[in-house]
Protein backbone atom coordinates (compact mmCIF):
# COMPACT_ATOMS: atom_id res chain seq x y z
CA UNK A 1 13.96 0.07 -14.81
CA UNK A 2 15.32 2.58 -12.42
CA UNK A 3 15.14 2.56 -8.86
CA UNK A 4 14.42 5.91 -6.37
CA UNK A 5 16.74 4.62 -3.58
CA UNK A 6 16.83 6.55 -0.09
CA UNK A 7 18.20 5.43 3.38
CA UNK A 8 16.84 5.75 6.80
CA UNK A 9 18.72 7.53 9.23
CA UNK A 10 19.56 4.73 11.32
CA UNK A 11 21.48 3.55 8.15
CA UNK A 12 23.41 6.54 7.54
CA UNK A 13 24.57 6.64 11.43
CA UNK A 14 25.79 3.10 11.15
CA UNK A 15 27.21 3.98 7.15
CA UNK A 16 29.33 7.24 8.35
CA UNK A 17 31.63 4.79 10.54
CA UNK A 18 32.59 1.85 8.12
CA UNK A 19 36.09 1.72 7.15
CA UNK A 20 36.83 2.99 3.52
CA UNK A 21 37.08 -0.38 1.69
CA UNK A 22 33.13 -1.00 2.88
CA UNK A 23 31.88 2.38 2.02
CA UNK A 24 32.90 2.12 -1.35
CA UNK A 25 31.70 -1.45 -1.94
CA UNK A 26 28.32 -0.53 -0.21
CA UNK A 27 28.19 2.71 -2.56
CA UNK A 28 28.73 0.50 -5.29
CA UNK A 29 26.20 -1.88 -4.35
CA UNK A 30 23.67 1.52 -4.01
CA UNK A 31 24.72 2.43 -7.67
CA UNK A 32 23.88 -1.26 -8.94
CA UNK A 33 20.58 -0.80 -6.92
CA UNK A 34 19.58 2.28 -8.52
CA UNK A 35 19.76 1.17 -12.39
CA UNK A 36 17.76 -2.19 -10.74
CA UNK A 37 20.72 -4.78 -10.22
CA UNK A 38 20.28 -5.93 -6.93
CA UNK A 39 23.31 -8.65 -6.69
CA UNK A 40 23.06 -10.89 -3.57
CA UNK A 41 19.56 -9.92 -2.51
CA UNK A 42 17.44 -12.39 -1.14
CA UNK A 43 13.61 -11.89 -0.43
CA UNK A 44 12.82 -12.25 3.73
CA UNK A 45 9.81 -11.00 3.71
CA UNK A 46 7.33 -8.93 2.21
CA UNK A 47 8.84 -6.28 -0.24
CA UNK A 48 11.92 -6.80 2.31
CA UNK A 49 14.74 -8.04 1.28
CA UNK A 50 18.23 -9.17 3.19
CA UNK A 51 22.03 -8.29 1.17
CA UNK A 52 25.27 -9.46 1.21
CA UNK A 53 28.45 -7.98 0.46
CA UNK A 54 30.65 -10.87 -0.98
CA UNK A 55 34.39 -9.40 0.92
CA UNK A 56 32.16 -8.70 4.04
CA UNK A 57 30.69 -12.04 4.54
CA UNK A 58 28.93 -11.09 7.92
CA UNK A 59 27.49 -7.61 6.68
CA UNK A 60 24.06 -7.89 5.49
CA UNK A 61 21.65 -4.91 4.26
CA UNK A 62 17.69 -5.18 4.83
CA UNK A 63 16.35 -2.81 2.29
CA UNK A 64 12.66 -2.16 1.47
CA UNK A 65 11.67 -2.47 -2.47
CA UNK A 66 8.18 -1.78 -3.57
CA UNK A 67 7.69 -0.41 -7.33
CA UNK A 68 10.62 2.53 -8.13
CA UNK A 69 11.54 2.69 -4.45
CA UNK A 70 14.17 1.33 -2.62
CA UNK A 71 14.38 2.36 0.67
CA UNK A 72 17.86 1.07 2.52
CA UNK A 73 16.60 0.11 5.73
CA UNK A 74 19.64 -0.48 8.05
CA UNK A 75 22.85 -2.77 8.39
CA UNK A 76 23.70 -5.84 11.32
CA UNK A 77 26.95 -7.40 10.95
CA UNK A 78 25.81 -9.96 13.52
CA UNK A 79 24.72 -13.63 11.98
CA UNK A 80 23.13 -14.99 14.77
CA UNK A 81 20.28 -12.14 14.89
CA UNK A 82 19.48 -12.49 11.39
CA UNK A 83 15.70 -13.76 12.55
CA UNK A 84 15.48 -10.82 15.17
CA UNK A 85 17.17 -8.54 12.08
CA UNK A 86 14.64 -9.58 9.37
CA UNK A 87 11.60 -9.26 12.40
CA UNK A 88 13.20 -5.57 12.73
CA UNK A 89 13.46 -4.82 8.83
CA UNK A 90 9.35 -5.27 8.64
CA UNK A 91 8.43 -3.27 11.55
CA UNK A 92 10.49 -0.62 9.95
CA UNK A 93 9.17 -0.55 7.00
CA UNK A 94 5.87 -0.57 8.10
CA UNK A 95 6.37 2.53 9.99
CA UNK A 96 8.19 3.86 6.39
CA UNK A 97 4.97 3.02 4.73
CA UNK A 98 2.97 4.98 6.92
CA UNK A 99 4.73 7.75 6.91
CA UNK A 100 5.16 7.41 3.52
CA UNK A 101 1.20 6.95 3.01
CA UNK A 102 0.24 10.30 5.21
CA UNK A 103 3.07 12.54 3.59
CA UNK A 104 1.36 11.70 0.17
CA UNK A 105 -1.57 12.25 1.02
CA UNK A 106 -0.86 15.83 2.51
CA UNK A 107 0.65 16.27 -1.04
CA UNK A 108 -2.24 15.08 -3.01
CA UNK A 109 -4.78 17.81 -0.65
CA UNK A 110 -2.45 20.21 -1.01
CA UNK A 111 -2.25 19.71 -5.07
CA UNK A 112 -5.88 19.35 -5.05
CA UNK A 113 -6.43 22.57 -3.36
């Protein structure tokens, strides 16, 4: 299965400033994602899930899966707010959802029209 995988915003401020070595591994790690290996993944929550980068033990990626999608949700590279991380991956994917929700259904009217 293949994946459609996106990023917020908030990731790809945080991406643009990792030294080389991490970009590549975490562009890697996107690749992997998109052809529906998802490595060191662990489910947190629901359709959230928390990634680790094995050279960059204290990196983790909360990424939002549901069907095709894949939505990278942001990055923390602090352990001790994993709890307050993993709180902060569902509200934003809730607010993903619903965005996601009204933008298809604009699409839908407008294809209906």
């Amino acid at each position: 299965m293949f994946y459609f995988v996106s990023q917020t915003d908030e990731f790809m401020h945080w991406f643009k400033g990792v030294d080389k070595f991490l970009y590549f591994r975490i562009l890697a790690m996107l690749a992997h994602m998109r052809v529906g290996f998802l490595g060191d993944a662990t489910k947190v929550g629901d359709y959230i899930y928390e990634a680790r980068i094995a050279s960059y033990p204290n990196v983790r990626i909360y990424f939002y899966k549901e069907g095709s999608r894949i939505v990278i949700l942001f990055a923390s590279v602090a352990q001790i707010s994993r709890n307050a991380d993993i709180a902060k991956a569902q509200v934003i994917s809730h607010k993903f959802q619903e965005e996601y929700d009204i933008k298809t259904k604009e699409f839908m009217k407008m294809i209906d029209a």
